[in-house]
Protein backbone atom coordinates (compact mmCIF):
# COMPACT_ATOMS: atom_id res chain seq x y z
CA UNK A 1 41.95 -10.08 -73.46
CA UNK A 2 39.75 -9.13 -76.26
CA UNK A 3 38.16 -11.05 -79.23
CA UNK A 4 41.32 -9.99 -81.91
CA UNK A 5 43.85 -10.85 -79.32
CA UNK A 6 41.87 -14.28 -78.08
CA UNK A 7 41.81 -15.50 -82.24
CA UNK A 8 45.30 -14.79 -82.46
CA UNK A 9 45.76 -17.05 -79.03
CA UNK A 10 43.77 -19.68 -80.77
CA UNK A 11 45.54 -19.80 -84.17
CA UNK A 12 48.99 -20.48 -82.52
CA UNK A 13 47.16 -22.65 -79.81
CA UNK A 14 44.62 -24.45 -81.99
CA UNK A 15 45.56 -24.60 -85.53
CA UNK A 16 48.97 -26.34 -85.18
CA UNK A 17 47.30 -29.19 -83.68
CA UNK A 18 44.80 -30.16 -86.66
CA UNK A 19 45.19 -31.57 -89.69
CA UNK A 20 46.61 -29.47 -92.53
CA UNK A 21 44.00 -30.28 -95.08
CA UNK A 22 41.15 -29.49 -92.53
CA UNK A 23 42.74 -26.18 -91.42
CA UNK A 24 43.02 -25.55 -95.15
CA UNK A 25 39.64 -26.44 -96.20
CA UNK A 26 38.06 -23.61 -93.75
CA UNK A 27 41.03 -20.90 -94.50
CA UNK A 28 40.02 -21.06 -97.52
CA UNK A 29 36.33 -20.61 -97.07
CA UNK A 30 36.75 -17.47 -94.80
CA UNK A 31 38.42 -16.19 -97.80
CA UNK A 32 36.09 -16.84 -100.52
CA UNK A 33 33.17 -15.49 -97.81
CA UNK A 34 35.23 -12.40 -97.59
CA UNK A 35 35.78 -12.45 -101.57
CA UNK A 36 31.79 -12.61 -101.63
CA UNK A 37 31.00 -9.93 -99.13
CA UNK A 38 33.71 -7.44 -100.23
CA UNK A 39 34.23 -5.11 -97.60
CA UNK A 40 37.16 -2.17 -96.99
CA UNK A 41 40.08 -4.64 -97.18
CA UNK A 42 38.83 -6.60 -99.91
CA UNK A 43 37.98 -3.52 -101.78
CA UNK A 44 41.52 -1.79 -100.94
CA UNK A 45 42.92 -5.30 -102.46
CA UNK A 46 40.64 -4.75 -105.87
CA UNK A 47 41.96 -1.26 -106.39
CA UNK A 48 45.47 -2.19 -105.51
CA UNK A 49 45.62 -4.57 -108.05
CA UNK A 50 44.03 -2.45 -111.07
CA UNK A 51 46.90 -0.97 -110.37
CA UNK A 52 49.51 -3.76 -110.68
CA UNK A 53 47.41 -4.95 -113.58
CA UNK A 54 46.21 -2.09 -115.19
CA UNK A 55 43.40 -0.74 -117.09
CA UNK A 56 42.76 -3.22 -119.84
CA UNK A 57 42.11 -6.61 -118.02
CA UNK A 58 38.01 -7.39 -117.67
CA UNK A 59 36.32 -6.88 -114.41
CA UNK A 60 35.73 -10.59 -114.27
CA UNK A 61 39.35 -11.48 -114.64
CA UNK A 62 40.52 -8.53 -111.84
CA UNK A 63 37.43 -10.22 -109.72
CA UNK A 64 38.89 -13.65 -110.08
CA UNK A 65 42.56 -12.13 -109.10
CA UNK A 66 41.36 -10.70 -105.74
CA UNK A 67 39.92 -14.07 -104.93
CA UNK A 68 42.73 -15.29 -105.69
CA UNK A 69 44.42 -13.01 -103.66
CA UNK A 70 42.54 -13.65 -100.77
CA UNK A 71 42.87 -16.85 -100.80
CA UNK A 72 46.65 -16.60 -101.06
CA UNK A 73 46.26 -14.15 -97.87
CA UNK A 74 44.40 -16.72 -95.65
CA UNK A 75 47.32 -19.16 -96.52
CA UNK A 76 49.48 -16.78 -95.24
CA UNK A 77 47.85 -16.69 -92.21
CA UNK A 78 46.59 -20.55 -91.92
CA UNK A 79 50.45 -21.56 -92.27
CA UNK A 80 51.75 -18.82 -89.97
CA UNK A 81 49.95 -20.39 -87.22
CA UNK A 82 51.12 -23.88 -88.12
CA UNK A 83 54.66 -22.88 -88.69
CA UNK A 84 56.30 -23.26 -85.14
CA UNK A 85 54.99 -26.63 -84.69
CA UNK A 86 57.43 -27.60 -87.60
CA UNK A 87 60.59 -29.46 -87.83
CA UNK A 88 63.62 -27.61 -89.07
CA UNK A 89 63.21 -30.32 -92.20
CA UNK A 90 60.04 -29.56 -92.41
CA UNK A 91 60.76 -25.85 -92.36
CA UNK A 92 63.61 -26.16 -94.74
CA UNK A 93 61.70 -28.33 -97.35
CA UNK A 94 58.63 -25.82 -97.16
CA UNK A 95 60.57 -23.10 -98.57
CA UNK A 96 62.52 -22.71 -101.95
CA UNK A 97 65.26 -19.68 -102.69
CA UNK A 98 66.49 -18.96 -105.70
CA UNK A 99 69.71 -16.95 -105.02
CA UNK A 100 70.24 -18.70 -101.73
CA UNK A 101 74.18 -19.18 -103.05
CA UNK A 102 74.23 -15.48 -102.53
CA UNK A 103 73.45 -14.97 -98.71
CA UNK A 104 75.30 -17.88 -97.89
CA UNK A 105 78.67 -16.35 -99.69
CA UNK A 106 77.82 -12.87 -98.12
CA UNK A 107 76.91 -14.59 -94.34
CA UNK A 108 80.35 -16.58 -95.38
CA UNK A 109 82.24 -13.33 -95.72
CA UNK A 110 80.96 -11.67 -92.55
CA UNK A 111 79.47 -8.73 -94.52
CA UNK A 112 75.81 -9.47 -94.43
CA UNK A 113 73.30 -8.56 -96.77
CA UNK A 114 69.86 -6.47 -96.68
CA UNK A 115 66.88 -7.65 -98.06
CA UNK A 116 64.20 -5.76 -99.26
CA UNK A 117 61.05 -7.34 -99.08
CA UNK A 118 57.39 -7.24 -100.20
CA UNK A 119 54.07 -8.21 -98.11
CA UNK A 120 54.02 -10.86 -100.61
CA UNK A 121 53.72 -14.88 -100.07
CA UNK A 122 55.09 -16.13 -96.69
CA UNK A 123 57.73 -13.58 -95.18
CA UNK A 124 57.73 -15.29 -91.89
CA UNK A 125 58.40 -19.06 -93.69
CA UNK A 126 61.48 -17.07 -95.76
CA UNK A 127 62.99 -15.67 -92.04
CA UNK A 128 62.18 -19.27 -90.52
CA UNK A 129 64.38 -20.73 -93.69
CA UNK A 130 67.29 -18.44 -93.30
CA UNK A 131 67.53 -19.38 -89.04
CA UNK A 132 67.03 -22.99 -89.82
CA UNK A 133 70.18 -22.87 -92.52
CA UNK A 134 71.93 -21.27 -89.62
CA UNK A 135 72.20 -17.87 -90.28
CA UNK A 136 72.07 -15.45 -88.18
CA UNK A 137 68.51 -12.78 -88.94
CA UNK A 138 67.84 -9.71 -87.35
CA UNK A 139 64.77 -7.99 -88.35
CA UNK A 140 62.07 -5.04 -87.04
CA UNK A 141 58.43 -5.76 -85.61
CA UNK A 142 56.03 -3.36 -86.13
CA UNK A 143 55.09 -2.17 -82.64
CA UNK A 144 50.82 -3.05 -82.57
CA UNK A 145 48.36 -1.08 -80.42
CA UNK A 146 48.09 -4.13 -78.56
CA UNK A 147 50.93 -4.92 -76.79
CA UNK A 148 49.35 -8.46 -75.77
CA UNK A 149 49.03 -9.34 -79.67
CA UNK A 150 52.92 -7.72 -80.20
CA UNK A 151 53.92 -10.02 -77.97
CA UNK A 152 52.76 -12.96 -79.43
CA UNK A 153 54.03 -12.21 -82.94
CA UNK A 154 57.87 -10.91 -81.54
CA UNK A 155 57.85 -14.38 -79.42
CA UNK A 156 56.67 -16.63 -82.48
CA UNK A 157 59.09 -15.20 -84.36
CA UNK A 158 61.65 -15.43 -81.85
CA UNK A 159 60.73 -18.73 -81.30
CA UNK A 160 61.70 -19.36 -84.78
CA UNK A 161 65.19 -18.22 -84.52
CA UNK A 162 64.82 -14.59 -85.73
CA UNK A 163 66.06 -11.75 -83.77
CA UNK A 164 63.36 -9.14 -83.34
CA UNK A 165 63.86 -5.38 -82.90
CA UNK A 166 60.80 -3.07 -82.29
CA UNK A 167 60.47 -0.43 -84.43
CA UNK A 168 60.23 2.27 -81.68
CA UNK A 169 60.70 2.03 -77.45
CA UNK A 170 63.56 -0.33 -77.47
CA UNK A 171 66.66 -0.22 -75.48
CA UNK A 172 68.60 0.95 -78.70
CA UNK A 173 67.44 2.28 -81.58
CA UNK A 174 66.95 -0.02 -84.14
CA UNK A 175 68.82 1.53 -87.22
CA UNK A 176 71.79 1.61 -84.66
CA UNK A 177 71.67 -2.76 -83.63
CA UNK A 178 70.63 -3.15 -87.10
CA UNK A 179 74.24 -1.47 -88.25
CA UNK A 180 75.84 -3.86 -85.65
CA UNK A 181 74.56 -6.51 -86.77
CA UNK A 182 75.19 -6.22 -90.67
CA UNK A 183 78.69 -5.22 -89.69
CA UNK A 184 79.11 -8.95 -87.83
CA UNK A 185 77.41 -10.72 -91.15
CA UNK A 186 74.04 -11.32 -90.20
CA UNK A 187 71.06 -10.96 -92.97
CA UNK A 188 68.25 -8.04 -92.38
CA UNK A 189 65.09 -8.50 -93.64
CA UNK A 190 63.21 -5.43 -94.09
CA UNK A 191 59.30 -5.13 -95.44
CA UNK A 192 60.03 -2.37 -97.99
CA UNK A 193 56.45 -1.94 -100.19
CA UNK A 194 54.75 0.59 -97.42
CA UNK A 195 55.54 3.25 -95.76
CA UNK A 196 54.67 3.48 -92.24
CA UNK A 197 55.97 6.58 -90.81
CA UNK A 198 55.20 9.27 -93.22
CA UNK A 199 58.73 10.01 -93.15
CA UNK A 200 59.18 7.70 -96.51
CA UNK A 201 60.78 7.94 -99.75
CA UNK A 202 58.33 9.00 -102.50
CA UNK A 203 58.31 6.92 -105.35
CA UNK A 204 56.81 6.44 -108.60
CA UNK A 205 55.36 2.55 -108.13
CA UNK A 206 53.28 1.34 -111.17
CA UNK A 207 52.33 4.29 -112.37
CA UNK A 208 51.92 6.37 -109.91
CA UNK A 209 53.91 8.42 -106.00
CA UNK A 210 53.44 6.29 -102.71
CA UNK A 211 56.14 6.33 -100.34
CA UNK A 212 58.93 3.47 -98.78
CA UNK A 213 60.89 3.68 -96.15
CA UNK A 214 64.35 4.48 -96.10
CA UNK A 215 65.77 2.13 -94.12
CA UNK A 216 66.79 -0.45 -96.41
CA UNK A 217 68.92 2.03 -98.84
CA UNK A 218 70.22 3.86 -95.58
CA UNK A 219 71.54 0.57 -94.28
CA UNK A 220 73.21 -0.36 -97.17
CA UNK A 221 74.68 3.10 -97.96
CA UNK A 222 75.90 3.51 -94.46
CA UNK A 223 77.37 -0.26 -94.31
CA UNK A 224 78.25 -1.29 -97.74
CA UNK A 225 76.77 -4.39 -97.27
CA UNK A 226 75.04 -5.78 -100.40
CA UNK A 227 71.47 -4.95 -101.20
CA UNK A 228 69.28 -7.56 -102.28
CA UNK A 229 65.15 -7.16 -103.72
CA UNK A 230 63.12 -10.33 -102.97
CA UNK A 231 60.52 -11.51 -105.28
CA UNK A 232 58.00 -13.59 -103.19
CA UNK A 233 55.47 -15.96 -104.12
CA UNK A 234 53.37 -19.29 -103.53
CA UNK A 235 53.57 -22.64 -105.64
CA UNK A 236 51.19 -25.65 -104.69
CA UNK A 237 54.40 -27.48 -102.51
CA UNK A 238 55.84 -24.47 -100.92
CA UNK A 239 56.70 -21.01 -100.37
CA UNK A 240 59.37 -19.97 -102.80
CA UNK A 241 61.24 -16.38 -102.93
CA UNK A 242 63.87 -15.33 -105.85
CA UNK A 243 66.48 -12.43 -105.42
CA UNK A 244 67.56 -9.53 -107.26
CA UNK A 245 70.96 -7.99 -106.76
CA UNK A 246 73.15 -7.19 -105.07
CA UNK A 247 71.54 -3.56 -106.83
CA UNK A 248 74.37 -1.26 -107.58
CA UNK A 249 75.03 1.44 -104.38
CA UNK A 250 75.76 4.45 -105.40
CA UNK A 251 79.20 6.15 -103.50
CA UNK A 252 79.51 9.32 -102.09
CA UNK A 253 80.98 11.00 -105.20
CA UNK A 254 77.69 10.89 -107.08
CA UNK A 255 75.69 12.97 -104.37
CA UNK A 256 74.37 13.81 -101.45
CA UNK A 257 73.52 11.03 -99.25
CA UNK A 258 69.72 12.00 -99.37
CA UNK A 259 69.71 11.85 -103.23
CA UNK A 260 71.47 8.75 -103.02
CA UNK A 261 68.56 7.21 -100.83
CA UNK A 262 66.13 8.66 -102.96
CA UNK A 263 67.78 6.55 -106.44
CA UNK A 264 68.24 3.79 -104.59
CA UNK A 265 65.09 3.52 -102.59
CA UNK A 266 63.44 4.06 -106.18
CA UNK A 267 65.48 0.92 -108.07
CA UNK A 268 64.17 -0.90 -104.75
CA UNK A 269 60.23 -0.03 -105.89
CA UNK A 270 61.13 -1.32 -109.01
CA UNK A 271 62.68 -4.49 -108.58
CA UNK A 272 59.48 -5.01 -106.24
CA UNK A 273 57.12 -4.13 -108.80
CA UNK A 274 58.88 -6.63 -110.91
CA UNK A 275 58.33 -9.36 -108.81
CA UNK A 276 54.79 -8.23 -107.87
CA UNK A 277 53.49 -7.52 -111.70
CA UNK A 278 54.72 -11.71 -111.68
CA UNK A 279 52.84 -12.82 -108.97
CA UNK A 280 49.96 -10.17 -107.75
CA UNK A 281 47.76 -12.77 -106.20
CA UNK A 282 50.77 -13.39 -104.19
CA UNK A 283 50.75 -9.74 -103.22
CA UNK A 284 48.76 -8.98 -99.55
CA UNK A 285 48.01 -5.48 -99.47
CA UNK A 286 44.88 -4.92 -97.90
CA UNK A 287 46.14 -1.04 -97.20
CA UNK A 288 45.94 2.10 -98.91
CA UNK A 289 49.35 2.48 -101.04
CA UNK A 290 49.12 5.33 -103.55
CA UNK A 291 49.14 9.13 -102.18
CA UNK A 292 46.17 9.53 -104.33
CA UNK A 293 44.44 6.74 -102.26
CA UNK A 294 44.78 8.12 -98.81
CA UNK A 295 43.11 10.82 -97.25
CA UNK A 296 39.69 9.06 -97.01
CA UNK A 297 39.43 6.98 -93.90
CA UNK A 298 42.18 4.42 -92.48
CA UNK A 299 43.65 0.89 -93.60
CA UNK A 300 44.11 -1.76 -90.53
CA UNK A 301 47.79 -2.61 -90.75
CA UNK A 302 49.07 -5.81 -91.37
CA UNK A 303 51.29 -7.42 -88.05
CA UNK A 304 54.71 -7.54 -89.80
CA UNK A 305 57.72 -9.34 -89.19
CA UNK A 306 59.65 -6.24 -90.68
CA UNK A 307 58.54 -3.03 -91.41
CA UNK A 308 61.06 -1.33 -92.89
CA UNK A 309 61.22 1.68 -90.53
CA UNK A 310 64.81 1.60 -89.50
């Protein structure tokens, strides 16, 4: 086992076990030390959110939103280590929805729903909510170069009452259990912001082409069920999340389906961008998004609980 795979050990091991304020406390210190020694994720951060904020605000104000940012990330991290050692009260107080009247009528109806997400305040805390209400999640894992570390992350979240699919090498393939599942009312959580596959959607996203996957529009298109954006972000009491939708599908009679991916995948990367431009310290990409960024040496990426790759 090597040093990345032996801290992620310790985090689950560890961290649950000591106090919250104490955990907190050095989180946040290994953030502001990263803030103060910059370095390539910290600098992909800074240029990822001139972006969201554009090219008025002052240096000192963007350099006070990546710490801010960073500190948000370590959070992320800090309290996905701590999470399975919570109560389902505990994991249902942590979280606020607004919209949450929505899933539950679509869950009610059998017809599921498909949520596009952002890497954006606590994804993991908003699947944990959903299985502790009692609904029934189905979502993709990013499949890591470690399988040891993959693992750990599909069993944590399994652990937490989410059923994980891998995005490649499973018995199925995941677009296929994914349509199953919608079809029997379950919700689908899908990380929408990034592209992994280089098969993606292009975009235009604040200004300027990156690419999302396709999965969440395809889903919807090929199932009917309704289409939701997510808007996450942190308050000082919990993790909250806000949705937008059900966005309008567009039927077969306005075009081909691959057109019909393409507008709908595009009024996903708006929505998003709406709820990111609200909250970018809330907003954890450490990765290369634009097509104009890429090309110059690689971005580690981030363990998901749903990439978005179906």
């Amino acid at each position: 086992m090597n040093l990345t795979e032996l801290g992620y050990v310790a985090g689950w091991r560890v961290l649950r076990a000591l106090p919250r304020p104490l955990v907190a406390a050095a989180f946040q210190a290994g953030a502001d030390r990263a803030h103060r020694h910059g370095g390539g994720g910290t600098a992909r951060l800074r240029a990822n959110l001139r972006r969201v904020v554009g090219p008025d605000l002052p240096e000192a104000e963007l350099d006070e939103l990546v710490k801010r940012g960073l500190r948000s990330y370590a959070r992320y991290w800090m309290e996905a280590f701590r999470l399975p050692a919570l109560s389902r009260a505990q994991i249902l107080s942590g979280f606020r929805l607004d919209g949450a009247e929505l899933l539950a009528a679509d869950v009610a109806a059998g017809r599921g729903a498909v949520v596009a997400l952002p890497h954006a305040g606590n994804w993991d805390a908003a699947g944990a909510w959903v299985a502790a209400t009692g609904w029934p999640i189905t979502t993709v894992a990013e499949r890591l170069k470690s399988e040891v570390v993959y693992e750990r992350f599909v069993a944590f979240r399994e652990g937490l009452g989410m059923e994980i699919l891998p995005t490649h090498g499973g018995p199925r393939p995941a677009f296929d259990v994914l349509l199953d599942r919608l079809r029997a009312g379950a919700v689908v959580p899908l990380l929408a912001d990034r592209d992994l596959s280089a098969r993606g959607v292009e975009v235009d996203f604040f200004g300027a082409k990156t690419r999302m996957p396709a999965g969440p529009a395809l889903l919807a298109l090929h199932t009917g069920a309704p289409l939701y954006v997510a808007s996450l972000w942190y308050e000082s009491d919990a993790a909250c999340a806000s949705l937008a939708g059900p966005l309008p599908v567009p039927g077969p009679e306005t075009g081909p389906l691959d057109q019909r991916v393409r507008s709908l995948t595009q009024l996903i990367a708006d929505r998003l961008a709406t709820g990111i431009a609200r909250h970018p310290e809330d907003w954890h990409m450490l990765q290369r998004m634009w097509l104009d960024q890429r090309g110059t040496g690689g971005g580690t990426a981030l363990p998901s609980s749903a990439a978005g790759q179906a």
